[in-house]
C-alpha atoms as a PDB file:
ATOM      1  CA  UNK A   1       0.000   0.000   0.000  1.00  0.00           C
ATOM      2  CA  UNK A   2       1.812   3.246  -1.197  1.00  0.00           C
ATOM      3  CA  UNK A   3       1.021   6.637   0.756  1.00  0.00           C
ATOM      4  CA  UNK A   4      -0.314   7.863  -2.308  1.00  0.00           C
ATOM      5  CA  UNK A   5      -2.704   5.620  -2.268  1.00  0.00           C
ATOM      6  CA  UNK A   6      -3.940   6.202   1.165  1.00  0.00           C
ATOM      7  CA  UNK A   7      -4.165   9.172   1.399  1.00  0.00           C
ATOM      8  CA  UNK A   8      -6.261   9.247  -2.231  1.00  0.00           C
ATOM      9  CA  UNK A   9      -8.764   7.260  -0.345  1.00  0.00           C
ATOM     10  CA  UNK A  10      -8.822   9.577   2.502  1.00  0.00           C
ATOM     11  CA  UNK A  11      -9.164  12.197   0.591  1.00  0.00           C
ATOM     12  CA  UNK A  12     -12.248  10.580  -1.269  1.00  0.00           C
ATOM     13  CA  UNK A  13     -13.411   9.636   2.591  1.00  0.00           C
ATOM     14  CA  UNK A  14     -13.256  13.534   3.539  1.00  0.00           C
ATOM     15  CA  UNK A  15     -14.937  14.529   0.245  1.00  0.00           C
ATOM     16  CA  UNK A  16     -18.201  12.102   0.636  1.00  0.00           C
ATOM     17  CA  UNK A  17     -17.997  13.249   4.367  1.00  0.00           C
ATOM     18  CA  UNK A  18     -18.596  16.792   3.135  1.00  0.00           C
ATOM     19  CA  UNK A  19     -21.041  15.974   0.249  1.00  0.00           C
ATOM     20  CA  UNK A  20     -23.277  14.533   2.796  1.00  0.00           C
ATOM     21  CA  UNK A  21     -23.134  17.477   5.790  1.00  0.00           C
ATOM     22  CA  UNK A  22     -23.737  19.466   2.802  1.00  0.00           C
ATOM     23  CA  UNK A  23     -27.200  17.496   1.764  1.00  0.00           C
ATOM     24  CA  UNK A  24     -28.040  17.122   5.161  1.00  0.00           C
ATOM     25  CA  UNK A  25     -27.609  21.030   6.074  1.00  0.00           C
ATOM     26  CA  UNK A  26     -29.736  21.883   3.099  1.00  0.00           C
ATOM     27  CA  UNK A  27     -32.062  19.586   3.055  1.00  0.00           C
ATOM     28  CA  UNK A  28     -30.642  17.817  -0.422  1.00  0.00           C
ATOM     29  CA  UNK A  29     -31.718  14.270   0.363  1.00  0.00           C
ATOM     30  CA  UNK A  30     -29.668  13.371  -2.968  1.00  0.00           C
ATOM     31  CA  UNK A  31     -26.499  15.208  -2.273  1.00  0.00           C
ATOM     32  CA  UNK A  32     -26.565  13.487   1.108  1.00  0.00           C
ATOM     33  CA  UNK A  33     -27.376   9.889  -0.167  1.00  0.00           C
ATOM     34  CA  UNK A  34     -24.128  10.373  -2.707  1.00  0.00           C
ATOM     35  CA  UNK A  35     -22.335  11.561  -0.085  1.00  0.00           C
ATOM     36  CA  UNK A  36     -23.032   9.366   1.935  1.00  0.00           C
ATOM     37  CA  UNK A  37     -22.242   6.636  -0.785  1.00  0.00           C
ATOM     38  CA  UNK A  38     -18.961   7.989  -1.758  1.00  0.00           C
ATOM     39  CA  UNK A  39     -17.827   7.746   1.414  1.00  0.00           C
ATOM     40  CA  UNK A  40     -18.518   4.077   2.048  1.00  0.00           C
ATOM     41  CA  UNK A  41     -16.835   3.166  -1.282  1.00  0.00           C
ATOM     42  CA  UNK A  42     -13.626   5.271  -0.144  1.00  0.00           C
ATOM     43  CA  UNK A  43     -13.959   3.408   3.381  1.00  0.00           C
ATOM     44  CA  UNK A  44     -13.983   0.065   1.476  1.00  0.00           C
ATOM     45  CA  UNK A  45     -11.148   1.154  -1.128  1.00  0.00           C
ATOM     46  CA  UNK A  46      -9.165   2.316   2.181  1.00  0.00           C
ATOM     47  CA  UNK A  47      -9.694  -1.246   3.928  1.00  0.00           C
ATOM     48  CA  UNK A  48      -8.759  -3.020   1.228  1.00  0.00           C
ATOM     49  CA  UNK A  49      -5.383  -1.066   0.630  1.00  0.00           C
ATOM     50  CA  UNK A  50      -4.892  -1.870   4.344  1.00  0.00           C
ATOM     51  CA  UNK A  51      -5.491  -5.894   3.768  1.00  0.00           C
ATOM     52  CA  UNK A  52      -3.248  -5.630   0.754  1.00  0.00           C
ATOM     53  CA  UNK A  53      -0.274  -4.112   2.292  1.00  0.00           C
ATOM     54  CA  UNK A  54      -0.590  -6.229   5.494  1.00  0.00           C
ATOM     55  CA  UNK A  55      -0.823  -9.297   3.331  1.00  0.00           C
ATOM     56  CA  UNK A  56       2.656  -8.292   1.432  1.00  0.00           C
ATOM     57  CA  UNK A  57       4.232  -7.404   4.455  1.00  0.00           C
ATOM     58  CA  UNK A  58       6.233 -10.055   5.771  1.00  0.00           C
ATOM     59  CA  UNK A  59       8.706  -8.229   7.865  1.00  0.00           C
ATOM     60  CA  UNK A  60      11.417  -8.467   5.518  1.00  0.00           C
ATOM     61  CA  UNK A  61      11.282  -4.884   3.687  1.00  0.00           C
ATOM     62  CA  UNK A  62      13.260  -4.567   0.272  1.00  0.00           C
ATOM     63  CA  UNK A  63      13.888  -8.716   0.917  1.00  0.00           C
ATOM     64  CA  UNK A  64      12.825 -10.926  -1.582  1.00  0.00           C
END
């Protein structure tokens, strides 16, 4: 799991975050729904990076 990558998907996680105190502020049932969606899916993306990089990780780093 690179850095990039993480913080990508916490950046996605922050901007669904927002999209949906946004809808639910002004009362925009479908900006909060996609907000609320597109932060689940960058939750998902972020636990997955996590299971990837603690599957490759053996302890060894730069060892092959």
């Amino acid at each position: 799991m690179s850095i990039f990558d993480k913080a990508k998907a916490k950046a996605e996680e922050l901007y669904g975050r927002a999209e949906q105190l946004y809808g639910e502020s002004h009362g925009d049932a479908a900006a909060q729904v996609d907000g609320e969606a597109h932060r689940l899916e960058a939750e998902a993306h972020e636990a997955e990076l996590q299971r990837a990089g603690e599957q490759d990780d053996d302890g060894l780093a730069g060892a092959r």
